[in-house]
Structures are given as C-alpha cells and as structure tokens.
N, C-alpha and C. Protein backbone atom coordinates (compact mmCIF):
# COMPACT_ATOMS: atom_id res chain seq x y z
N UNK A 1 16.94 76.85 -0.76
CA UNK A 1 17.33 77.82 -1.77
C UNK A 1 16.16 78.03 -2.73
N UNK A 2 15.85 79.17 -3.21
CA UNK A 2 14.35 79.53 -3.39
C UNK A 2 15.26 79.25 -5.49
N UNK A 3 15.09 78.39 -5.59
CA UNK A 3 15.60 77.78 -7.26
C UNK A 3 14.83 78.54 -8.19
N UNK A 4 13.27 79.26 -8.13
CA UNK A 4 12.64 79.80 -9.11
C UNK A 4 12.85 80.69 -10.04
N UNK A 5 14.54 81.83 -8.70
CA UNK A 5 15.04 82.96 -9.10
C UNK A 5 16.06 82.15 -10.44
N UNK A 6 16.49 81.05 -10.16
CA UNK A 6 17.78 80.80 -10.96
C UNK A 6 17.53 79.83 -11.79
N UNK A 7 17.53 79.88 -12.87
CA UNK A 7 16.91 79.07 -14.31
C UNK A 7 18.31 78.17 -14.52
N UNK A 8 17.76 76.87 -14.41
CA UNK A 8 18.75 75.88 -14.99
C UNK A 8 19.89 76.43 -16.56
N UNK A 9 19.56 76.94 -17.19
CA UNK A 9 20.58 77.40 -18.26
C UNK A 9 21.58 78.74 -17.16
N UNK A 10 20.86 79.24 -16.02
CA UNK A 10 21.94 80.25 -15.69
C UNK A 10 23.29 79.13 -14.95
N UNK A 11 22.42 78.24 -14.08
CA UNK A 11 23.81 77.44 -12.94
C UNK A 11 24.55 76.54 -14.26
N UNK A 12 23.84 75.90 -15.20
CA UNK A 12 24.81 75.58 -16.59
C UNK A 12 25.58 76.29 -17.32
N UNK A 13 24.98 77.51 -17.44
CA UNK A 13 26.56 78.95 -17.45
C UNK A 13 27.65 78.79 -16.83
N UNK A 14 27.21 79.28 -15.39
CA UNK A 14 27.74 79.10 -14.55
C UNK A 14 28.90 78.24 -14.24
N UNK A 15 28.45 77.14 -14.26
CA UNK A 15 28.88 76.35 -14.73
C UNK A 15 30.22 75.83 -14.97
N UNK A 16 29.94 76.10 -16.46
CA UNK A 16 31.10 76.53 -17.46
C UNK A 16 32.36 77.34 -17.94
N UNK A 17 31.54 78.59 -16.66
CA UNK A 17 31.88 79.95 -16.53
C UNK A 17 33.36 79.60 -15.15
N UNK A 18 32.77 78.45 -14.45
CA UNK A 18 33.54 78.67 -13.34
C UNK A 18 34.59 77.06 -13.96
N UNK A 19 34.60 76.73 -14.81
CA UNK A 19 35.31 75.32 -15.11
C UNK A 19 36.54 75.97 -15.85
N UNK A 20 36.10 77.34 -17.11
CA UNK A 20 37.43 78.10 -17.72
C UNK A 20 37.50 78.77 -17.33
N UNK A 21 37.02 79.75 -16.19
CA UNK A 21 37.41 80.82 -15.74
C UNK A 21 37.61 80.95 -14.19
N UNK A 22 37.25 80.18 -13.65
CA UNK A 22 37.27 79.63 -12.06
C UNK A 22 38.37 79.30 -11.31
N UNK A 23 38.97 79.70 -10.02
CA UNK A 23 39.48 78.88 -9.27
C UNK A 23 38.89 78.36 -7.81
N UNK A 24 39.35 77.48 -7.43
CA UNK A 24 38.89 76.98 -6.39
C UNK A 24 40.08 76.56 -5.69
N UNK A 25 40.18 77.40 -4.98
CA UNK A 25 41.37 77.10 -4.29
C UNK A 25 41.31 77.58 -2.22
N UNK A 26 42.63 77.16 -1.66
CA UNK A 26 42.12 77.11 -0.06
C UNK A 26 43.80 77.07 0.17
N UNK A 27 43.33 77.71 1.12
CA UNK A 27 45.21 77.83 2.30
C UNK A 27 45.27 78.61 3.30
N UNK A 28 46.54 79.15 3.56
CA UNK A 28 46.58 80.02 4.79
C UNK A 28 47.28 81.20 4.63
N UNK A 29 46.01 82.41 5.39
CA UNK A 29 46.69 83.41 5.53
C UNK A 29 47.36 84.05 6.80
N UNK A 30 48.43 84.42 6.79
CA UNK A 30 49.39 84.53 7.84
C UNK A 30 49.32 85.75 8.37
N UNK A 31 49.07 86.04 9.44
CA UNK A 31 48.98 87.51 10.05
C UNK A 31 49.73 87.25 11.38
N UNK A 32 50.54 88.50 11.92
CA UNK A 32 50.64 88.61 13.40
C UNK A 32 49.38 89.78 14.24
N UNK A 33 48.98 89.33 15.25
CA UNK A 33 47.57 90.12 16.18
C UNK A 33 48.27 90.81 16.52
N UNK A 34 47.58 91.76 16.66
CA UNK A 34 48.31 93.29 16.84
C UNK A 34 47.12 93.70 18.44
N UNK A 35 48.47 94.88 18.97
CA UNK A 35 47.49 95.17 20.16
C UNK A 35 47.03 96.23 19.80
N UNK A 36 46.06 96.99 20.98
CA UNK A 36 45.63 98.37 20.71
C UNK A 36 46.22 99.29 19.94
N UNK A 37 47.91 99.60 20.21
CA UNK A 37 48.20 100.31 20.15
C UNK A 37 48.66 100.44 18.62
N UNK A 38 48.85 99.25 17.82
CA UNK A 38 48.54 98.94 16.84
C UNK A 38 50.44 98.49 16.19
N UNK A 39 51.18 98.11 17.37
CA UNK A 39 52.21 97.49 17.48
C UNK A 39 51.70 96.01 17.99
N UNK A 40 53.02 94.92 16.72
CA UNK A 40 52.99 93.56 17.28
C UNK A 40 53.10 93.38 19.11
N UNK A 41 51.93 92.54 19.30
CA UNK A 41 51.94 92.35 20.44
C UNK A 41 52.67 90.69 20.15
N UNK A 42 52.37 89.69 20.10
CA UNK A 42 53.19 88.71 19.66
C UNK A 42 54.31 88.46 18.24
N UNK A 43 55.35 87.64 18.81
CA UNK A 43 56.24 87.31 17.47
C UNK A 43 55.41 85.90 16.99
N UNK A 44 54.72 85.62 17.37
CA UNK A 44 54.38 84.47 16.39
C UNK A 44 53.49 84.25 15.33
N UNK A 45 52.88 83.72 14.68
CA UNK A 45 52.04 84.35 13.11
C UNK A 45 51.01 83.44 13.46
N UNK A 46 49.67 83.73 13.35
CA UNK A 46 48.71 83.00 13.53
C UNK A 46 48.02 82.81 12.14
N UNK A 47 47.57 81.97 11.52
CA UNK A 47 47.15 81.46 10.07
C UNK A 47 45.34 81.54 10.37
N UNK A 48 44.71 81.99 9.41
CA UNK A 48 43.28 81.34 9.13
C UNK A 48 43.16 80.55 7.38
N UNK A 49 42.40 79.88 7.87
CA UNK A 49 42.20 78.91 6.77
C UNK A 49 41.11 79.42 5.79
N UNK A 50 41.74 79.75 4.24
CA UNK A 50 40.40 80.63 3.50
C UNK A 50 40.27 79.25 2.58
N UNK A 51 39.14 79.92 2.63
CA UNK A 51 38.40 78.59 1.31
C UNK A 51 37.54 79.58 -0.03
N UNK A 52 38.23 79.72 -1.12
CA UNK A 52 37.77 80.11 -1.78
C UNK A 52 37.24 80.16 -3.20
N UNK A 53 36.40 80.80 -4.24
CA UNK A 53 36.06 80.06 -5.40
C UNK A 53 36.36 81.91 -5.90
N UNK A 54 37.08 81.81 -6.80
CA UNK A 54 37.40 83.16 -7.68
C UNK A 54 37.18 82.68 -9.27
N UNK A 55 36.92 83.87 -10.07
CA UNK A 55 36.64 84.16 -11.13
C UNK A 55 36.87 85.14 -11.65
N UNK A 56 37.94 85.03 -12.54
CA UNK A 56 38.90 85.84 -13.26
C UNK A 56 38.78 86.34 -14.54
N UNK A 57 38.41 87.58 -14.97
CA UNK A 57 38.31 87.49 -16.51
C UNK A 57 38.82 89.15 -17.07
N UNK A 58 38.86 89.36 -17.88
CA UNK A 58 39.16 91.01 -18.55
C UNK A 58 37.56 91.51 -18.65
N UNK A 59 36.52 90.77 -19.34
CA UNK A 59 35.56 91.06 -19.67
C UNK A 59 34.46 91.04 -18.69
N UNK A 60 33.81 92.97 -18.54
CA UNK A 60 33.39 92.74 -17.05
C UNK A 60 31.82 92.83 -17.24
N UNK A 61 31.20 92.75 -18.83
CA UNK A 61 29.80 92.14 -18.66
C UNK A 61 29.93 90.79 -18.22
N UNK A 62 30.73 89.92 -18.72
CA UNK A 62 30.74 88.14 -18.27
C UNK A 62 30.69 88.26 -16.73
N UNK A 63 31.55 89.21 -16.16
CA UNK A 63 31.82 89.04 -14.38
C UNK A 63 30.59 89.75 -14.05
N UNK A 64 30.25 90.84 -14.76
CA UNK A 64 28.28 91.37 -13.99
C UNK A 64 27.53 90.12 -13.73
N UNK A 65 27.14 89.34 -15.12
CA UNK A 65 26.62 88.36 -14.88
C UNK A 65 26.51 87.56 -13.96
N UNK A 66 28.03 87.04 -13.67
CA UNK A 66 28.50 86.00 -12.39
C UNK A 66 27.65 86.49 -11.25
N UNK A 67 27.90 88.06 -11.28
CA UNK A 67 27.47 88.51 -10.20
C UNK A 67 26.47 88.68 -10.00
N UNK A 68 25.26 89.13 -11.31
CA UNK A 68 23.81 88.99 -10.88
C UNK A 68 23.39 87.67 -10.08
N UNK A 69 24.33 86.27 -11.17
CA UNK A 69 23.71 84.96 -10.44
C UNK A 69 24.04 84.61 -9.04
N UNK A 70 25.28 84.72 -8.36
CA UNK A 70 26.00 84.58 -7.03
C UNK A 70 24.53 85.63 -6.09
N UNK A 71 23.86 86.79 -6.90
CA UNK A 71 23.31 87.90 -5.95
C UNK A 71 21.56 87.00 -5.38
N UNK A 72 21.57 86.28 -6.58
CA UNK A 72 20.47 85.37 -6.51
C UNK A 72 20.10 84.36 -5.71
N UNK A 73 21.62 83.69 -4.84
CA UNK A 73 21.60 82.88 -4.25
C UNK A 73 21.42 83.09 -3.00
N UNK A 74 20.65 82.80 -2.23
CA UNK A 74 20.41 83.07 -0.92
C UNK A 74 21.53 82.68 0.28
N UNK A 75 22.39 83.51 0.81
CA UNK A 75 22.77 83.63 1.93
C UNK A 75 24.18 83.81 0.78
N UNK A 76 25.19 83.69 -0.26
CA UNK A 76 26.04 84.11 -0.82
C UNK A 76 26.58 85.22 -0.21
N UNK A 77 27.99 85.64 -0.11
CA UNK A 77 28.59 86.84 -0.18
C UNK A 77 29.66 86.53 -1.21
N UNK A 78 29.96 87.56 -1.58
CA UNK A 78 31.08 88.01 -2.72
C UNK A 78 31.36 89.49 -2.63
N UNK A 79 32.77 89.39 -2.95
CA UNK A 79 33.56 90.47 -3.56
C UNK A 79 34.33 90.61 -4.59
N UNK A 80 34.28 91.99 -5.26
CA UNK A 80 35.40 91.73 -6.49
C UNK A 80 36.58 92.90 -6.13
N UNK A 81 37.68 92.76 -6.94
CA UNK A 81 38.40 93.49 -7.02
C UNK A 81 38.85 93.95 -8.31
N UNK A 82 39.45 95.13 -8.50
CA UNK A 82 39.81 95.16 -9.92
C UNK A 82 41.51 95.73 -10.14
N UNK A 83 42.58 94.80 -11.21
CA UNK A 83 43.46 95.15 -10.75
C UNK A 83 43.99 94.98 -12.27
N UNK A 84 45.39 95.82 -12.71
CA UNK A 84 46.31 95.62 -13.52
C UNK A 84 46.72 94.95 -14.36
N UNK A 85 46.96 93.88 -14.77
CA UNK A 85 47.57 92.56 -15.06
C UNK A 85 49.36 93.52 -15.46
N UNK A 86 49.97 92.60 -15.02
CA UNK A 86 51.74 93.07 -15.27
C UNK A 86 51.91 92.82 -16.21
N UNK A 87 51.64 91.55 -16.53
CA UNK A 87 52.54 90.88 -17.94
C UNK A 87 51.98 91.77 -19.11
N UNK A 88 50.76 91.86 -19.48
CA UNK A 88 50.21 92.44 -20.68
C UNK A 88 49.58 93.85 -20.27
N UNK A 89 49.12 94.27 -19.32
CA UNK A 89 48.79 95.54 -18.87
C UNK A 89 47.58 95.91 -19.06
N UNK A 90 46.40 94.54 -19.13
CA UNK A 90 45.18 94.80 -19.31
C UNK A 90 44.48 94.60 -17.72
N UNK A 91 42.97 95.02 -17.85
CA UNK A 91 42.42 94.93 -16.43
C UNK A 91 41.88 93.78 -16.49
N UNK A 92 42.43 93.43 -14.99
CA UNK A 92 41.40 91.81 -14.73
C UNK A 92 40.58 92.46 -13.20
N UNK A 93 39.57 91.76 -13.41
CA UNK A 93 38.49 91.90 -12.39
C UNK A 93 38.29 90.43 -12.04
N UNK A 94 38.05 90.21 -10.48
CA UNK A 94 37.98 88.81 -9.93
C UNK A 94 36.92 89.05 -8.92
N UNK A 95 36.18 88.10 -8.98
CA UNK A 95 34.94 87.88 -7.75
C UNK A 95 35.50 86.80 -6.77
N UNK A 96 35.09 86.91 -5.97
CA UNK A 96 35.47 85.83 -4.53
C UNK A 96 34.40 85.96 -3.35
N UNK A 97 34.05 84.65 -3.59
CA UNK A 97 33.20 84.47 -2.64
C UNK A 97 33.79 84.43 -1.39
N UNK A 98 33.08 84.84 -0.48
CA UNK A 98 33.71 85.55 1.23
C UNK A 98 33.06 84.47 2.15
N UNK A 99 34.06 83.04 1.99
CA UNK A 99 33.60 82.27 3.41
C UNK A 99 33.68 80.95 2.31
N UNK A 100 33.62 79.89 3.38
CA UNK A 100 33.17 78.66 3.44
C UNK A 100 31.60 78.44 3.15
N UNK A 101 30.97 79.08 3.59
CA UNK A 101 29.84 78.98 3.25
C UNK A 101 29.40 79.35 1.70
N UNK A 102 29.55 80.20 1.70
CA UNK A 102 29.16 81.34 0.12
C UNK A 102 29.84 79.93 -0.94
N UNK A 103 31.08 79.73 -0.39
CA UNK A 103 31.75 79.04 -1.56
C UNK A 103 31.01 77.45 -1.47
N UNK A 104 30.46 76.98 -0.55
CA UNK A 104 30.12 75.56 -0.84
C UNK A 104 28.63 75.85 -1.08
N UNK A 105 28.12 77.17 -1.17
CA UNK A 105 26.18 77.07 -1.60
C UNK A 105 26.84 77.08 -3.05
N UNK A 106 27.92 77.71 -3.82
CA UNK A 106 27.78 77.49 -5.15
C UNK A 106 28.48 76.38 -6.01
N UNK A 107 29.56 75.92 -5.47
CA UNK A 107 29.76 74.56 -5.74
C UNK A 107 28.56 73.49 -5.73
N UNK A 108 28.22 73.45 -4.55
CA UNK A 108 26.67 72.41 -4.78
C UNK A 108 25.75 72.38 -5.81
N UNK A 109 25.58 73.77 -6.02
CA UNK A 109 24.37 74.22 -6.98
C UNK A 109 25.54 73.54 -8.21
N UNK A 110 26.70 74.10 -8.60
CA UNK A 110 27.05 73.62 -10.30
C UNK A 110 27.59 72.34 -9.98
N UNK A 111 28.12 71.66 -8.77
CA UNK A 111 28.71 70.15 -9.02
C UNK A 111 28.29 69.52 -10.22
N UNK A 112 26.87 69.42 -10.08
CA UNK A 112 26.24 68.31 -11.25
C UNK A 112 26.95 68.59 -12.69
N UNK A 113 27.30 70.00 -13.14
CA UNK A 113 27.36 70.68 -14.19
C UNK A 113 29.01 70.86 -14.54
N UNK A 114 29.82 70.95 -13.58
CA UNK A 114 31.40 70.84 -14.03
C UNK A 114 31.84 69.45 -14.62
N UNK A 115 33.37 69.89 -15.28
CA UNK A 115 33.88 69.01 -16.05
C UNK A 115 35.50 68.84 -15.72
N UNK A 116 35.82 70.43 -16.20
CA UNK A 116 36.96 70.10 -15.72
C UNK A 116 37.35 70.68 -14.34
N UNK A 117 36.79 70.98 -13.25
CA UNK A 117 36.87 71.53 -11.85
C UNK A 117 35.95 70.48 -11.02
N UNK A 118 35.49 69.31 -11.68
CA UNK A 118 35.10 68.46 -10.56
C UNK A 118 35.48 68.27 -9.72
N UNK A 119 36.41 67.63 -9.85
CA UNK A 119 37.40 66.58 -8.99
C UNK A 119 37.92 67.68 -7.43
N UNK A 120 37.95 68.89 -8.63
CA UNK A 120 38.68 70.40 -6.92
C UNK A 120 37.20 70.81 -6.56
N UNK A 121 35.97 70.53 -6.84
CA UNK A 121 35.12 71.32 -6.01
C UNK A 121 34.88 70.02 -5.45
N UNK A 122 34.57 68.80 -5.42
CA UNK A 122 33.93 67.79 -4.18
C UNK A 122 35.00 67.71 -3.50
N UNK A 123 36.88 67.99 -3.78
CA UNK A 123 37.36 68.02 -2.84
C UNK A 123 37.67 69.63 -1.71
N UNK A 124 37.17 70.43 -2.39
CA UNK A 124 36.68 71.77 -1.40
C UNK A 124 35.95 71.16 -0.55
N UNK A 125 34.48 70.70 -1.21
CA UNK A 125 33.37 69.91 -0.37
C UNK A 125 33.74 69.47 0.95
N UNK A 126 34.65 68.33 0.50
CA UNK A 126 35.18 67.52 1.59
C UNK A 126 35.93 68.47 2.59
N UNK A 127 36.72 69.41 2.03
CA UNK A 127 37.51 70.14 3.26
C UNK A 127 36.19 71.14 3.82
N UNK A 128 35.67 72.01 3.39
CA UNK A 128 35.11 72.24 4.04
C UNK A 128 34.15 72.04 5.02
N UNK A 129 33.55 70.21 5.19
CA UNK A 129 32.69 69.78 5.33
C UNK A 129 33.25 69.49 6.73
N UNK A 130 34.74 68.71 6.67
CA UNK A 130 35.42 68.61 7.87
C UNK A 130 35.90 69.72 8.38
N UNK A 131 36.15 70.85 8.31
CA UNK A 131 36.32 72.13 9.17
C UNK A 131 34.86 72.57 9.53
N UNK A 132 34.19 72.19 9.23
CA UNK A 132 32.87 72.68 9.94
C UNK A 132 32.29 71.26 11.03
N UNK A 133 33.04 69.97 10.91
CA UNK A 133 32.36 69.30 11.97
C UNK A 133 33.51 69.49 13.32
N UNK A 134 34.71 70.13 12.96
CA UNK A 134 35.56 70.85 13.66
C UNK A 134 34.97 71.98 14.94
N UNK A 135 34.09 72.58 14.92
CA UNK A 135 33.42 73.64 15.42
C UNK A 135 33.96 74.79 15.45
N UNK A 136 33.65 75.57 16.31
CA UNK A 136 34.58 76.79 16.20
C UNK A 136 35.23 76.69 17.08
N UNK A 137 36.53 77.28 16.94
CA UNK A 137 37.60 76.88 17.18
C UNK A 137 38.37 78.51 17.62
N UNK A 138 37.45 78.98 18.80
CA UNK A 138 37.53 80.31 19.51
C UNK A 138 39.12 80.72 19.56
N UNK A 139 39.62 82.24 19.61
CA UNK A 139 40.88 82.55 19.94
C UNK A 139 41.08 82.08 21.56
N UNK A 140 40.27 82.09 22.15
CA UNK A 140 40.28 82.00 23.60
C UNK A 140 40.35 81.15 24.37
N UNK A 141 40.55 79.69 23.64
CA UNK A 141 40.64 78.24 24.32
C UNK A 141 42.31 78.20 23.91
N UNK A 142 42.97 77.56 25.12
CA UNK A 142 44.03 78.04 25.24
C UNK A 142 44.51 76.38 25.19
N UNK A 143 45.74 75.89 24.26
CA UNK A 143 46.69 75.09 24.64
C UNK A 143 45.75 74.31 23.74
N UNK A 144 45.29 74.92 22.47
CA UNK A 144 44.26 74.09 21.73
C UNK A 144 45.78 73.65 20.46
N UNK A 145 45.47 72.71 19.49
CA UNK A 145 46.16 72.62 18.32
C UNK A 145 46.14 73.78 17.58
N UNK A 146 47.01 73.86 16.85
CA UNK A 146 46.75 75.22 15.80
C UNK A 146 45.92 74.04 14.27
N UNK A 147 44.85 75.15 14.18
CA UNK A 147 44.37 74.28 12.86
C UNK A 147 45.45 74.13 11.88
N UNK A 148 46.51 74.89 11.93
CA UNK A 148 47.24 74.85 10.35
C UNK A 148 48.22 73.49 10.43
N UNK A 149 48.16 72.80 11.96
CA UNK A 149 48.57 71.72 12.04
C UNK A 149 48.02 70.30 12.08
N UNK A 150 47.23 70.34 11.61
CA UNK A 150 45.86 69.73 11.44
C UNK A 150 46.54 68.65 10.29
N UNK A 151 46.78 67.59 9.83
CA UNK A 151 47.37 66.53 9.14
C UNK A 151 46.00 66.47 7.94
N UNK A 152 45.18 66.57 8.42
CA UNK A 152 43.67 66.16 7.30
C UNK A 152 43.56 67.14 6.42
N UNK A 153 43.83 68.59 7.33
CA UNK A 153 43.52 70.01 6.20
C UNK A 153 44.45 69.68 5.67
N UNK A 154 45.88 69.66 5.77
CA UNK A 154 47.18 69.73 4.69
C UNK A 154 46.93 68.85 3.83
N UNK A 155 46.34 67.24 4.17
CA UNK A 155 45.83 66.47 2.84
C UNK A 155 45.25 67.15 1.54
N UNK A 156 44.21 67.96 2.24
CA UNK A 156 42.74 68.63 1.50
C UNK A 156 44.01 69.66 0.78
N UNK A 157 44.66 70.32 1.81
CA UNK A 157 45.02 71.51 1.00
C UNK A 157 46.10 70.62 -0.20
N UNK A 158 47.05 69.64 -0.10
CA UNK A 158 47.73 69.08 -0.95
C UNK A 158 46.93 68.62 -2.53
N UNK A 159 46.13 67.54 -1.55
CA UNK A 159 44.97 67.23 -2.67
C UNK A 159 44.66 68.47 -3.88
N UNK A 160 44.10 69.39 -3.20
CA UNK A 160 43.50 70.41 -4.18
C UNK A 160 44.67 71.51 -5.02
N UNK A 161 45.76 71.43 -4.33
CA UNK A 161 47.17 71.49 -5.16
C UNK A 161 47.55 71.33 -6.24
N UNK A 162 47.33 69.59 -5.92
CA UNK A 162 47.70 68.82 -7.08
C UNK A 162 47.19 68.58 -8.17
N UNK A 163 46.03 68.66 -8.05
CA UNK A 163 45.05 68.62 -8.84
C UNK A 163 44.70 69.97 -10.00
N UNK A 164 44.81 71.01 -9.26
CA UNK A 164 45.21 71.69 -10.33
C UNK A 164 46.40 72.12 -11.23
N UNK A 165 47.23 71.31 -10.81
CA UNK A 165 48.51 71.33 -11.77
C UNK A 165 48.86 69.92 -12.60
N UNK A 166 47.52 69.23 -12.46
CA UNK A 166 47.51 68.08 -13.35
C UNK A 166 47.56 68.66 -14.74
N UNK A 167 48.34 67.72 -15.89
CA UNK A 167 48.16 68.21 -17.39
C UNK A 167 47.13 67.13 -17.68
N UNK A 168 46.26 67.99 -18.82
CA UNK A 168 44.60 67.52 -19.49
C UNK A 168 45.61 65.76 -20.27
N UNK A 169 45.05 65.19 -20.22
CA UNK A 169 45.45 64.09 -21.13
C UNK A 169 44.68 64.04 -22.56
N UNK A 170 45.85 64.01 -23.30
CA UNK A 170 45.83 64.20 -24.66
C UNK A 170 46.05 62.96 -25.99
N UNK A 171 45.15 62.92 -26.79
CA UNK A 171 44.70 62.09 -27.60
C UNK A 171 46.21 61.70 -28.01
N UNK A 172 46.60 60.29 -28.34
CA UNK A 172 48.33 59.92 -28.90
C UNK A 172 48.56 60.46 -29.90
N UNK A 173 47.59 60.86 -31.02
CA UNK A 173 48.31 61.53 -32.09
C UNK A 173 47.70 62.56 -32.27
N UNK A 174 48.82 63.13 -33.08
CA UNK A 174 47.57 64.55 -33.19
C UNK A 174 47.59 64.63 -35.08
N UNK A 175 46.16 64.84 -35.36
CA UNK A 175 45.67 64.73 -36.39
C UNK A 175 44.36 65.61 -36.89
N UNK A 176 44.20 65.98 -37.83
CA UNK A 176 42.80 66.95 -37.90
C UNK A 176 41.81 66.01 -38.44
N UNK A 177 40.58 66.15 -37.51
CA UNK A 177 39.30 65.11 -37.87
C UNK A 177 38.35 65.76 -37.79
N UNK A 178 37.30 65.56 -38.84
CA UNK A 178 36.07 66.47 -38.72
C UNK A 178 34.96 65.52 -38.33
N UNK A 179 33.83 66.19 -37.52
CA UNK A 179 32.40 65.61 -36.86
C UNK A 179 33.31 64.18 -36.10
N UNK A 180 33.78 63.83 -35.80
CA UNK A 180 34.27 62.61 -34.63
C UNK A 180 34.16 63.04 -33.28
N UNK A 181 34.03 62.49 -32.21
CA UNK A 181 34.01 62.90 -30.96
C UNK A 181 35.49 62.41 -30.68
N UNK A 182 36.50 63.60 -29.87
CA UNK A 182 37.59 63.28 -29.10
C UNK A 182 37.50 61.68 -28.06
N UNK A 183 38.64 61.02 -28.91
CA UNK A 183 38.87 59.55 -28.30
C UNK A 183 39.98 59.94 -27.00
N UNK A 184 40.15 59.89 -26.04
CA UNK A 184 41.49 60.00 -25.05
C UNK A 184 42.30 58.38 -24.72
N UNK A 185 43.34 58.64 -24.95
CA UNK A 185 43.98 56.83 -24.80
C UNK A 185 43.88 56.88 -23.06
C-alpha cells in the first residue's frame, strides 16, 4: 500500500470517523437464481455472505472526505447511496465498501487507531480471514455444503452481533467532575 498518499492524521480521522459513525457488520443475503427467462427457476434461496464496513452520516462534506481517503487506498472499492431517513425526514448518505477485500484493506490500516469498534473489526478480520482460506466455493461443484451452514461463520456472524449490542459500561455514580480522567468500575 503506497502509505505516502495517506498521512497518519487522515487513517486517525478515519479512524474515529468509523468508531462514531461506522458499521461493521456481515450476514446473508437471500436471493432465488433466476433463469433466462427471468422466472424462478428454483424454489430454494441461495444466501451469499456480505462482509461489510458502512458509514452513515447527514453531513456529506464528512462522507466526501471518507471518500477521498477509501479513493487513496489501493485496490478499495466503495459505494454510496443516498436515502430519506423516516423517522426525522433528513438525508442520510452511506458509503460501503464492496467486498471482503475493500473492507479488510481498511480495517487493517485503522485497527491500531479504534476504540470503540475494536473488538468488531479483528472479529470481521477473523471471519474474513477464514472465508478466504475456504477458497472459492464455485456455483458448479455440486453436493458441496451450503456456506450459510457453516457452524464457524454463524459463530463470527453471532460474535459480531453481539458485540454490537453490548451497553458502554458506565462509571457507578454519576457526578460532575472537572479535568479528571473517566474512572470505569
């Protein structure tokens, strides 16, 4: 990765950028294969496994940015979308990196630098690390497992579940203190 383009204060943005505004998340999307004619040819639903890192915000100089730095990284893809929000009716714009790959060149680069998305990007790491010593895993080998039955991904995918629906642990009392650093019991 040619690092000269990307200045240590940008992947420390970054960073930061992807710890409050980030998800990192992975599962399955469910489709039935369709034939030519563009009628279900099978009743059964075949799953692919996405692995992804999104970034969510209203404010779309902060998401340019993201995007100059993601454009910097060599071999990256991304996409954004831009959509509605229901509840309040403002626009959110989201980037998503497109692949396993894209998403573990930028996890690597900020690991060192997260705080509160550690723990879900080395365990992306890990899932993605084992679906790639997996190989490819062609439509055309027949009487193979279905990956979505795979006992290790459902760990990874549980793991990274849970983890983001952990609550922050919070100091026993609550009190106003000035210049102290936050104690956690």
């Amino acid at each position: 990765m040619d690092m000269e383009q990307i200045s240590r204060e940008q992947i420390g943005w970054l960073a930061g950028i992807i710890d409050g505004e980030g998800c990192i998340t992975a599962g399955w999307r469910y489709y039935k294969p369709e034939s030519d004619s563009g009628k279900y040819k099978h009743h059964t639903q075949r799953a692919t496994l996405y692995m992804w890192l999104t970034v969510s915000n209203s404010n779309s100089h902060l998401l340019q940015r993201v995007s100059e730095i993601y454009k910097k990284i060599p071999g990256v893809g991304f996409c954004y979308t831009v959509a509605k929000n229901k509840k309040n009716n403002h626009w959110i714009i989201n980037i998503n990196t497109t692949g396993k790959g894209s998403t573990r060149k930028i996890l690597e680069l900020v690991l060192p630098h997260l705080t509160v998305k550690k723990l879900q990007a080395e365990t992306m790491l890990e899932l993605i690390d084992y679906r790639i010593s997996m190989g490819y895993l062609g439509k055309s080998i027949k009487n193979r497992p279905k990956l979505q039955d795979d006992p290790c991904i459902q760990l990874y995918l549980d793991r990274l579940h849970r983890l983001k629906k952990e609550q922050p642990i919070l100091p026993s009392e609550t009190k106003r203190r000035a210049n102290q650093i936050l104690e956690i019991d």
